[in-house]
N, C-alpha and C. Protein backbone atom coordinates (compact mmCIF):
# COMPACT_ATOMS: atom_id res chain seq x y z
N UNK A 1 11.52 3.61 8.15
CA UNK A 1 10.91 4.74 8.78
C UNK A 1 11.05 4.64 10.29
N UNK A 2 11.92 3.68 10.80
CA UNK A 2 12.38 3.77 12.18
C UNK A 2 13.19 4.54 12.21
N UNK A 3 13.80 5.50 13.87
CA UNK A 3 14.75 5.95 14.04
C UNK A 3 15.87 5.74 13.63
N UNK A 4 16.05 4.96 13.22
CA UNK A 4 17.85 4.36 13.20
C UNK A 4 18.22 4.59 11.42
N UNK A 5 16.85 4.87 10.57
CA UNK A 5 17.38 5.26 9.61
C UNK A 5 16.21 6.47 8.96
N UNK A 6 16.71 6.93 7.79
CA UNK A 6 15.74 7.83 7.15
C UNK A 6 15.14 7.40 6.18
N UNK A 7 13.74 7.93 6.44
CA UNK A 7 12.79 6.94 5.00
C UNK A 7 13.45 7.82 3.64
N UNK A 8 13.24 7.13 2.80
CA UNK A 8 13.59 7.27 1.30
C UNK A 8 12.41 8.09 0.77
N UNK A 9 12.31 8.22 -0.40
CA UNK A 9 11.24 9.32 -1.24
C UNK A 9 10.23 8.71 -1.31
N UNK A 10 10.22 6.93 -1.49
CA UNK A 10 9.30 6.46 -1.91
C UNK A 10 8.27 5.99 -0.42
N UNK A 11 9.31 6.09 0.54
CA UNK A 11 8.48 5.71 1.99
C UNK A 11 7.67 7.34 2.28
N UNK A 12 8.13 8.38 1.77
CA UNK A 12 7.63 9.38 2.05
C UNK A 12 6.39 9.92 1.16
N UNK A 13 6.43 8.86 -0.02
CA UNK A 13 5.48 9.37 -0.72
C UNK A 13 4.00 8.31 -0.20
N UNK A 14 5.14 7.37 0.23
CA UNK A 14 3.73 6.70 0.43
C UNK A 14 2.52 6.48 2.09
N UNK A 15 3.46 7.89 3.05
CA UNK A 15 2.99 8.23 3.88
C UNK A 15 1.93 9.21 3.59
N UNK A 16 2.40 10.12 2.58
CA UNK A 16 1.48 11.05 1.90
C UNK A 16 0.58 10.55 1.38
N UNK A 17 0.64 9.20 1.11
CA UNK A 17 -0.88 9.05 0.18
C UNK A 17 -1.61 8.44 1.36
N UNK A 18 -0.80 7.81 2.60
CA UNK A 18 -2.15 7.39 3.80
C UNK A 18 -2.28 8.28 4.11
N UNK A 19 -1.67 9.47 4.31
CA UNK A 19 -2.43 10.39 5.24
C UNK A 19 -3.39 11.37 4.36
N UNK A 20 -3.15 11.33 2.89
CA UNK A 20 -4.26 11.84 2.00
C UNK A 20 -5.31 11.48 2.51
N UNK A 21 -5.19 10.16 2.46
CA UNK A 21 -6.71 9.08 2.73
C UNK A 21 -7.19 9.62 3.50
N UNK A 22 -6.35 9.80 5.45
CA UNK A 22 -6.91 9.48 6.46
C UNK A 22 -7.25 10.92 6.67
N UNK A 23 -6.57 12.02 6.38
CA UNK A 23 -7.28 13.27 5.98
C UNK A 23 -5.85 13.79 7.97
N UNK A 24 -5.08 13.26 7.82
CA UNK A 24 -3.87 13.64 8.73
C UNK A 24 -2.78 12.81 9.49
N UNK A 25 -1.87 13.36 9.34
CA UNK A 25 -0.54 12.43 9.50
C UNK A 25 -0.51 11.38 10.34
N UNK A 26 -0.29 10.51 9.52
CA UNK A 26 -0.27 8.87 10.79
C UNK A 26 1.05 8.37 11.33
N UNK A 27 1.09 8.11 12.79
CA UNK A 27 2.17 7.43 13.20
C UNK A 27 3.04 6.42 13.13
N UNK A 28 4.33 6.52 12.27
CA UNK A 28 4.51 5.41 11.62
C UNK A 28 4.81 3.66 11.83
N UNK A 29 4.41 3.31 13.20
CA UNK A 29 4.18 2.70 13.54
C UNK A 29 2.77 1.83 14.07
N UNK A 30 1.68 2.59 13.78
CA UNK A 30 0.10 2.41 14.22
C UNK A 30 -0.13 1.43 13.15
N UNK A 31 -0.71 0.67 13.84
CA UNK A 31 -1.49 -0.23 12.49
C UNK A 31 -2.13 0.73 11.41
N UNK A 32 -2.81 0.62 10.22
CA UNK A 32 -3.59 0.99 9.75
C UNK A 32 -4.76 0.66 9.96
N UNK A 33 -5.62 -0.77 10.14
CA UNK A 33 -6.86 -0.33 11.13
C UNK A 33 -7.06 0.66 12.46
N UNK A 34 -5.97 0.26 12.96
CA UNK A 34 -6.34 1.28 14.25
C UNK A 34 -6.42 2.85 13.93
N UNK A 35 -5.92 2.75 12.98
CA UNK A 35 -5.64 4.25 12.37
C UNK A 35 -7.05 5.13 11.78
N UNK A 36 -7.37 3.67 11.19
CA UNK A 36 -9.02 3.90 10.30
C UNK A 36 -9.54 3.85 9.39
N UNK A 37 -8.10 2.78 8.01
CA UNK A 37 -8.59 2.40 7.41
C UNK A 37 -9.44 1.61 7.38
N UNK A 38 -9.74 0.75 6.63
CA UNK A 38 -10.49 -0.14 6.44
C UNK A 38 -9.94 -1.12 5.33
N UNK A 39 -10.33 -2.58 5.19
CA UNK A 39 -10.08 -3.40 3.54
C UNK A 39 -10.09 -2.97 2.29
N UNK A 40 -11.70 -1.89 2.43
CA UNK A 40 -11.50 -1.78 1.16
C UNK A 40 -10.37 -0.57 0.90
N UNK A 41 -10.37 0.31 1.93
CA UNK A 41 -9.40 1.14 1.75
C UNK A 41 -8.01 1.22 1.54
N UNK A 42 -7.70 0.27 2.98
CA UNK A 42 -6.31 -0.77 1.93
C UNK A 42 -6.08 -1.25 0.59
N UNK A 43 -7.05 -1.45 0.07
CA UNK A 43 -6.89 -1.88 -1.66
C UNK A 43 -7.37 -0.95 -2.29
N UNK A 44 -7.91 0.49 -2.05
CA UNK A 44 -7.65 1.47 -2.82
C UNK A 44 -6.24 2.12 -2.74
N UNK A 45 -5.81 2.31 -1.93
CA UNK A 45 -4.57 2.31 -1.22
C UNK A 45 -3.72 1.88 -2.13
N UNK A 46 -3.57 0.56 -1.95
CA UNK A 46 -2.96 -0.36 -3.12
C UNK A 46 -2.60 0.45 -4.28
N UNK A 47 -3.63 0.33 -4.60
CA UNK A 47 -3.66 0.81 -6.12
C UNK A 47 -3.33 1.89 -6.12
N UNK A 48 -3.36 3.40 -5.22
CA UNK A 48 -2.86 4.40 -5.21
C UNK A 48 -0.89 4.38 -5.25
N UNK A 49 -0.76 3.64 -4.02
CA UNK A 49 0.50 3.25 -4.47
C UNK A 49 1.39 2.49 -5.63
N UNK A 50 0.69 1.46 -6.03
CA UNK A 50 1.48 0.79 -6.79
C UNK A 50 1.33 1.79 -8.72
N UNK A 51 0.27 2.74 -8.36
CA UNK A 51 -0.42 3.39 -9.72
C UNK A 51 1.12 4.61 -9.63
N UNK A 52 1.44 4.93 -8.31
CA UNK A 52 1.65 6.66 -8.13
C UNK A 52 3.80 6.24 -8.47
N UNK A 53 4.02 4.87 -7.61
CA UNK A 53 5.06 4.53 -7.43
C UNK A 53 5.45 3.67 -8.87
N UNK A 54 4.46 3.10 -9.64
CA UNK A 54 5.07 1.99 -10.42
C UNK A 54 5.77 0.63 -9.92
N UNK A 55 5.23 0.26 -8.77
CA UNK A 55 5.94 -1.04 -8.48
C UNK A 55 5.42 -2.02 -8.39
N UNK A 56 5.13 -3.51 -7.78
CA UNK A 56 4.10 -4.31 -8.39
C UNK A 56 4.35 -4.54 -6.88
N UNK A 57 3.55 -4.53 -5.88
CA UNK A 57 3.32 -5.23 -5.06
C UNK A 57 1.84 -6.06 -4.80
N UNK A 58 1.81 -7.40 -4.22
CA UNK A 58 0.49 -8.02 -4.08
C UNK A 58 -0.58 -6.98 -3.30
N UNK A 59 -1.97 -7.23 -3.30
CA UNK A 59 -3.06 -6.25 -2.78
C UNK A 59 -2.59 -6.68 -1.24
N UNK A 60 -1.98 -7.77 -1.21
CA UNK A 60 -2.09 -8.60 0.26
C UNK A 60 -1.09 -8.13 1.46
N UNK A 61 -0.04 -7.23 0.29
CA UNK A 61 1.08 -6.63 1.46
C UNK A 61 0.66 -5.56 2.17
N UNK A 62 -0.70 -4.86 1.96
CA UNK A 62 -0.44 -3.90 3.30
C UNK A 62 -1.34 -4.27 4.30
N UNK A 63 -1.74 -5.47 4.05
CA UNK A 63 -1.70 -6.34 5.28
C UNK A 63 -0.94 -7.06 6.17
N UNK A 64 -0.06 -7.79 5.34
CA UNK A 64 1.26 -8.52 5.95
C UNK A 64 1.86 -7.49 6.18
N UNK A 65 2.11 -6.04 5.80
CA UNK A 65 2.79 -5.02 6.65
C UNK A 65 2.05 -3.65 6.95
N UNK A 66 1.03 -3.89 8.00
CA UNK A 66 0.49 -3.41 8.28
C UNK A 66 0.48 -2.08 8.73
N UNK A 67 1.65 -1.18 8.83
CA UNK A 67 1.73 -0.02 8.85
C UNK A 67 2.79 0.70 7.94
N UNK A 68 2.55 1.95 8.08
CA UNK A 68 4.04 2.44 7.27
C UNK A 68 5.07 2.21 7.68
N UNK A 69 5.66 2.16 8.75
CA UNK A 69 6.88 1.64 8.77
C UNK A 69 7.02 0.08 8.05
N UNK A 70 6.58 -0.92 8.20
CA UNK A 70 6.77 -2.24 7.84
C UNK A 70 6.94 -1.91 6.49
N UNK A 71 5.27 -1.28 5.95
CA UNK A 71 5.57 -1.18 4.10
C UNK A 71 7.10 -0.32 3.66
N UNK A 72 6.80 0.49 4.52
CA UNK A 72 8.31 1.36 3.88
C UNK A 72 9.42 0.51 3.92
N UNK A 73 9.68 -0.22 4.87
CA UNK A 73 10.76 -1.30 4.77
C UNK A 73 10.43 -2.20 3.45
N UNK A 74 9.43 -2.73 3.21
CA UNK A 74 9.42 -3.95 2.38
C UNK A 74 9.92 -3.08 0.79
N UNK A 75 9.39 -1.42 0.63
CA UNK A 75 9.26 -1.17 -0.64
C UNK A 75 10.43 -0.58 -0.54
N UNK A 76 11.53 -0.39 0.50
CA UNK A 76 12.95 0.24 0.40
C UNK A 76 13.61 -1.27 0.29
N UNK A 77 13.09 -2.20 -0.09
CA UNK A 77 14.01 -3.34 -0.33
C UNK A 77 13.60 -4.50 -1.71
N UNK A 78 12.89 -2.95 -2.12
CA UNK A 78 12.74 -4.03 -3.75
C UNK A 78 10.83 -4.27 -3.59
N UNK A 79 10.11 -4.29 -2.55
CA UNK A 79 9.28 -4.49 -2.28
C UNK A 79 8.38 -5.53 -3.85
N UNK A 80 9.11 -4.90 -5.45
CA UNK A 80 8.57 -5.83 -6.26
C UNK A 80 9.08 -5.38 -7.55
N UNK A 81 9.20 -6.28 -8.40
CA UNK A 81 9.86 -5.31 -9.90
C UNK A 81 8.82 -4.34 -10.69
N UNK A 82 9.44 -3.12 -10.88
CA UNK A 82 8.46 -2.36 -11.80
C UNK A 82 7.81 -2.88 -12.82
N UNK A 83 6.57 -1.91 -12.60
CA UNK A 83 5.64 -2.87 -13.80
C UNK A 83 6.08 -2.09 -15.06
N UNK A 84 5.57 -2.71 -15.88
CA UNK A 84 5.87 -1.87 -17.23
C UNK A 84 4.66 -0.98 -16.89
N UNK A 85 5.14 0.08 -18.32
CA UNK A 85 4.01 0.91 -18.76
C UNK A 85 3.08 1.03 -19.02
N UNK A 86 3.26 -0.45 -19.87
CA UNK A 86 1.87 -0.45 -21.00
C UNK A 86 1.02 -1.55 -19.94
N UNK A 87 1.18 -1.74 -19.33
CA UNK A 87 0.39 -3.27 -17.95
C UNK A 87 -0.70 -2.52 -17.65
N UNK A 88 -1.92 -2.61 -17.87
CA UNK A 88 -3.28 -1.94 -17.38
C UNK A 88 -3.19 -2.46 -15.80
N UNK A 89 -3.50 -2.09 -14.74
CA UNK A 89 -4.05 -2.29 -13.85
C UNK A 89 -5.34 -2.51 -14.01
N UNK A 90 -6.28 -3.40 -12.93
CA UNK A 90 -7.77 -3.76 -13.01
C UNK A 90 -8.01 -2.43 -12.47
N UNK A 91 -9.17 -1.77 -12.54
CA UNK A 91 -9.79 -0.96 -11.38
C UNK A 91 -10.26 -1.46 -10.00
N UNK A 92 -10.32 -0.60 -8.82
CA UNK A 92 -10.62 -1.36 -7.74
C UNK A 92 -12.04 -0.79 -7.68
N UNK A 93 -12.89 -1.94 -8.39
CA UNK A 93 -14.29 -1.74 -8.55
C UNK A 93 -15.20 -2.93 -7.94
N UNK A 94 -16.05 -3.29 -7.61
CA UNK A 94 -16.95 -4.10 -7.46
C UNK A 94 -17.49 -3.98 -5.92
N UNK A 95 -18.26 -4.95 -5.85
CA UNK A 95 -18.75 -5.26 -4.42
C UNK A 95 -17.91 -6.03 -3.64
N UNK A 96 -17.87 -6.13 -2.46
CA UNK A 96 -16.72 -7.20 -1.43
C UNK A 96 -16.51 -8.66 -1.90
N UNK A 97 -17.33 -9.43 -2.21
CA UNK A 97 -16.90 -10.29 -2.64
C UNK A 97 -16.05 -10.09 -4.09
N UNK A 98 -16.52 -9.21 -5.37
CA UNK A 98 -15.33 -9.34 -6.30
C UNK A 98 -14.05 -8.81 -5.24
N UNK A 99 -13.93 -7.91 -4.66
CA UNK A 99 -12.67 -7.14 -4.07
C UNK A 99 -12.05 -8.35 -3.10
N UNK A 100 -12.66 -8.92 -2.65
CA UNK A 100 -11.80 -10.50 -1.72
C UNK A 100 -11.71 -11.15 -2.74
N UNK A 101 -12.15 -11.57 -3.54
CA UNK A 101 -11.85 -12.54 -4.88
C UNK A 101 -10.25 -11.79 -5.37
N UNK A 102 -10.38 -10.36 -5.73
CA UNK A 102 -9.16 -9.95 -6.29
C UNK A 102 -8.02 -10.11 -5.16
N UNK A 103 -8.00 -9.83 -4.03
CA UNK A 103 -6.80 -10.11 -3.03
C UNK A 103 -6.64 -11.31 -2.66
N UNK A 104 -7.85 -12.53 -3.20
CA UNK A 104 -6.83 -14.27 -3.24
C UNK A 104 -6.24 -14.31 -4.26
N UNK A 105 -6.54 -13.71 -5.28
CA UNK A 105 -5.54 -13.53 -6.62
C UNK A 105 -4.87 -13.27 -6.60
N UNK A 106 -4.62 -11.91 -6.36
CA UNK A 106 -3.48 -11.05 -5.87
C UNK A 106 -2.49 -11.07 -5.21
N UNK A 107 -2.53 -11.94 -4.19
CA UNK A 107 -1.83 -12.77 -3.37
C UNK A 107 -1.51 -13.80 -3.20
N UNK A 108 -1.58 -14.46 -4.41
CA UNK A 108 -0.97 -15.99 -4.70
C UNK A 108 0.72 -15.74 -4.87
């Protein structure tokens, strides 16, 4: 999502789902805190993406790539193998400590 190339469908879909969140288009270079997510929102996030896209990435990468541009790079390069179909996802439910419990998991 830098100049030098054009994001793909899946970098574009997954600008659409931060800026769903953030309620208007984010710069694809801004962190996402500065922007206004938050943790837990990042790991709803998560799950919006990896639910909408089918791909398996850890809860921990849209931290290690902290904005859309970075993620769009990591998920235009395989970012993780598709999950199957039938793979339940957990829900992103609990209080902060289950939700930090799930992203040391998650990120092993």
């Amino acid at each position: 999502m830098t100049h030098a190339s054009r994001p793909t469908d899946h970098q574009r879909l997954v600008a659409e789902l931060v800026e769903r969140r953030l309620g208007r288009p984010l710069d694809p270079d801004l962190n996402f805190f500065e922007a206004g997510l938050n943790s837990l929102a990042l790991v709803e996030l998560h799950d919006d993406i990896t639910t909408t896209l089918g791909i398996d990435l850890p809860a921990t990468a849209l931290f290690t790539h902290p904005n859309l541009a970075a993620l769009g790079r990591l998920i235009a390069q395989g970012g993780g193998p598709a999950r199957a179909e039938n793979t339940r996802r957990r829900p992103v439910t609990g209080n902060r400590r289950d939700i930090r419990a799930r992203l040391r998991e998650d990120g092993r």
